[in-house]
C-alpha atoms as a PDB file:
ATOM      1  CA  UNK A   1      20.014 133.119  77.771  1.00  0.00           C
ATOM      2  CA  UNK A   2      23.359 132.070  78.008  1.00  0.00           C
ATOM      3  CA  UNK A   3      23.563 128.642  79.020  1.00  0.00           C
ATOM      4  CA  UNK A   4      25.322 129.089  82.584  1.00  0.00           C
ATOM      5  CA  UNK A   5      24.261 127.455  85.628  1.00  0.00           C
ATOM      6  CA  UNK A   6      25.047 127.576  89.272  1.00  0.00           C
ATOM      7  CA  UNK A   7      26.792 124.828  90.864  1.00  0.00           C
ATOM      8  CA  UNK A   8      27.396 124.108  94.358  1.00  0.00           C
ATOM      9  CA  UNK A   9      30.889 123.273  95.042  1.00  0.00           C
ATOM     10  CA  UNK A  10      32.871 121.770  97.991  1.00  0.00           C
ATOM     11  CA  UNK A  11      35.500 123.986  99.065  1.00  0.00           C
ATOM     12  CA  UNK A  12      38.292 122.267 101.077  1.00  0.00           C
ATOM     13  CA  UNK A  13      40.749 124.614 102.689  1.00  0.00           C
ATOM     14  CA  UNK A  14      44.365 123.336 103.563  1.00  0.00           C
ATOM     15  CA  UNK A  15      46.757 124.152 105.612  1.00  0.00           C
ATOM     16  CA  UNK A  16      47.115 128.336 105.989  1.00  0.00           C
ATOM     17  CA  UNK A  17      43.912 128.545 104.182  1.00  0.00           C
ATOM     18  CA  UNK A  18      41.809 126.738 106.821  1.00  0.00           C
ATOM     19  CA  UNK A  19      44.065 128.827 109.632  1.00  0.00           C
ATOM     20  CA  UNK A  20      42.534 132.014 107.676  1.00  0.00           C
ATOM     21  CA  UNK A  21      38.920 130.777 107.356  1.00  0.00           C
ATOM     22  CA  UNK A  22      38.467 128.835 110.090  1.00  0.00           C
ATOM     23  CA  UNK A  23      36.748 126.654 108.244  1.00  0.00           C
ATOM     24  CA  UNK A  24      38.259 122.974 106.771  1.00  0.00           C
ATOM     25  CA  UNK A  25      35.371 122.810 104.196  1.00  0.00           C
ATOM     26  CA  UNK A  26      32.148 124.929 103.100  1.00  0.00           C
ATOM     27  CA  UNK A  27      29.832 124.307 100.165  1.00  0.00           C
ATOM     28  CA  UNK A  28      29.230 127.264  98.298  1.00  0.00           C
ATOM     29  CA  UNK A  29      27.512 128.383  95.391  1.00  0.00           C
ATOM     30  CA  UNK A  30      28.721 129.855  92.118  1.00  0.00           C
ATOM     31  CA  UNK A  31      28.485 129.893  88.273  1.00  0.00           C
ATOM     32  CA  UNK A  32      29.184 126.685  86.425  1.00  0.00           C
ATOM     33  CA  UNK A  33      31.276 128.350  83.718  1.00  0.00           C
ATOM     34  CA  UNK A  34      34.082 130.572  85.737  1.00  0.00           C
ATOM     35  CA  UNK A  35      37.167 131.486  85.671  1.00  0.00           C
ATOM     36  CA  UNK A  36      39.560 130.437  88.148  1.00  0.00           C
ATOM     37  CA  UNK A  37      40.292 134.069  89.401  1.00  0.00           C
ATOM     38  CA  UNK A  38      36.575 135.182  89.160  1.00  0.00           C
ATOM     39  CA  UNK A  39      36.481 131.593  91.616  1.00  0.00           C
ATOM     40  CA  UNK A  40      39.732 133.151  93.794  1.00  0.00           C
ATOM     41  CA  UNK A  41      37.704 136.189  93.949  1.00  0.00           C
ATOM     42  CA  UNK A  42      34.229 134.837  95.244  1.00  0.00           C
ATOM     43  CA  UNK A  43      36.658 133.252  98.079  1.00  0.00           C
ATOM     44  CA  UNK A  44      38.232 136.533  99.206  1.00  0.00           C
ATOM     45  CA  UNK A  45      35.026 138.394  99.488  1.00  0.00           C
ATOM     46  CA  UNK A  46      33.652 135.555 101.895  1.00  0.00           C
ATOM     47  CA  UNK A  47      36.707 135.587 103.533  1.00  0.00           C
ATOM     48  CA  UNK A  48      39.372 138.780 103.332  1.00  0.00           C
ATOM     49  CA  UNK A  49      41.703 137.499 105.046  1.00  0.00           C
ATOM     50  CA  UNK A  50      42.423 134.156 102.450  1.00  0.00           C
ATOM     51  CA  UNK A  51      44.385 137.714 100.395  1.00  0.00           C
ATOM     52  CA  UNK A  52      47.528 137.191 102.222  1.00  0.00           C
ATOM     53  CA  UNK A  53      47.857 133.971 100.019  1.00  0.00           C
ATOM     54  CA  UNK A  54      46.637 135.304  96.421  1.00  0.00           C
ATOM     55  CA  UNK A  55      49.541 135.379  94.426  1.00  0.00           C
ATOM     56  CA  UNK A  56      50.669 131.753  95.802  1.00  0.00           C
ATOM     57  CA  UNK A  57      47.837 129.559  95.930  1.00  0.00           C
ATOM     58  CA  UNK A  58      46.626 127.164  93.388  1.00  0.00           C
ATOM     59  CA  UNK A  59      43.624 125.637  93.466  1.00  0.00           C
ATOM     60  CA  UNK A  60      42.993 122.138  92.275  1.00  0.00           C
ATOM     61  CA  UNK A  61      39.184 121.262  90.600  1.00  0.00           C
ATOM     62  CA  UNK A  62      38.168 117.559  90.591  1.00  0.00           C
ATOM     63  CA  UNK A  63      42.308 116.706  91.987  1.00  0.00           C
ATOM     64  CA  UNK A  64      44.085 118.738  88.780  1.00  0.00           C
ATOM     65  CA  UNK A  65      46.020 121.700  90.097  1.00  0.00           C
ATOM     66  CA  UNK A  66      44.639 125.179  88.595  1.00  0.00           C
ATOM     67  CA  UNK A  67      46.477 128.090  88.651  1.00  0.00           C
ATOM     68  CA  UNK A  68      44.700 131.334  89.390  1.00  0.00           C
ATOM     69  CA  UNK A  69      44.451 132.378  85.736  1.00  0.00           C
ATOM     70  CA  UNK A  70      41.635 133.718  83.152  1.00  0.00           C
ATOM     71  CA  UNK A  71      41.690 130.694  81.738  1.00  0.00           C
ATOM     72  CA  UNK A  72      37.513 129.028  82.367  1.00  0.00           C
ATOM     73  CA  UNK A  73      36.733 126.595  84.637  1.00  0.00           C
ATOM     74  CA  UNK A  74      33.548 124.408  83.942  1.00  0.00           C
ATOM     75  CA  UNK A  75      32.544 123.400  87.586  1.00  0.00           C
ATOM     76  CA  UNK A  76      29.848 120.854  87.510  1.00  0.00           C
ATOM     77  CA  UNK A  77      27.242 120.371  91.051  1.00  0.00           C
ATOM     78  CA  UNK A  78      29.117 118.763  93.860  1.00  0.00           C
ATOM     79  CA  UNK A  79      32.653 119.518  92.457  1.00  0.00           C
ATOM     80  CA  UNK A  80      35.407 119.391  94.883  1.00  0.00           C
ATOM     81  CA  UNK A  81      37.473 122.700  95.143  1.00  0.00           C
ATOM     82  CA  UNK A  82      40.808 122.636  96.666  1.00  0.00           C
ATOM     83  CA  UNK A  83      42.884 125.364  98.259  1.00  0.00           C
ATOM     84  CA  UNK A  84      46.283 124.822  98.609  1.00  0.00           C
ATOM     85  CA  UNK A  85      48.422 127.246  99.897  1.00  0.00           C
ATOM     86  CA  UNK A  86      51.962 127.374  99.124  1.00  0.00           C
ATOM     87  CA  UNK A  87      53.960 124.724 101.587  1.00  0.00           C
ATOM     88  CA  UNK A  88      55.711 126.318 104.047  1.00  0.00           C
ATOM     89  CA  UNK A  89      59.801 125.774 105.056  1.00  0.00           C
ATOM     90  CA  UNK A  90      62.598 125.973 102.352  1.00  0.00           C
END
């Protein structure tokens, strides 16, 4: 037994990410004790088009940026996930 839980999160999608999901929020569920890639990940595979932004977004757990690293994430039930995509203009 190894301790980990699931945890449903709140996933809020900004700007190009809620153009590419369609969606401004979802709850989904994953493992408490993640990483923030393996989180990245679970995101794609629900929605494939949210690749286009991979090696720019961060994500920011409980309002702290995270970048997409190996680095774990402890997500605890009803956790607010948010994906920010990089800002357009220059």
């Amino acid at each position: 037994m190894n301790g980990f839980v699931d945890a449903q999160v709140s996933v809020l999608y900004f700007a190009k990410s809620a153009e590419l999901t369609g969606l401004k929020s979802e709850l989904i569920t994953v493992s408490s004790n993640v990483t923030s890639v393996q989180l990245w990940q679970h995101l794609e595979e629900k929605h494939p088009r949210l690749a286009v932004l991979r090696d720019q977004v961060v994500l920011a757990v409980r309002q702290e940026y995270v970048p997409l690293s190996e680095q774990p994430l402890t997500l605890r039930e009803g956790d607010e996930v948010a994906v920010i995509p990089p800002l357009s203009g220059g």
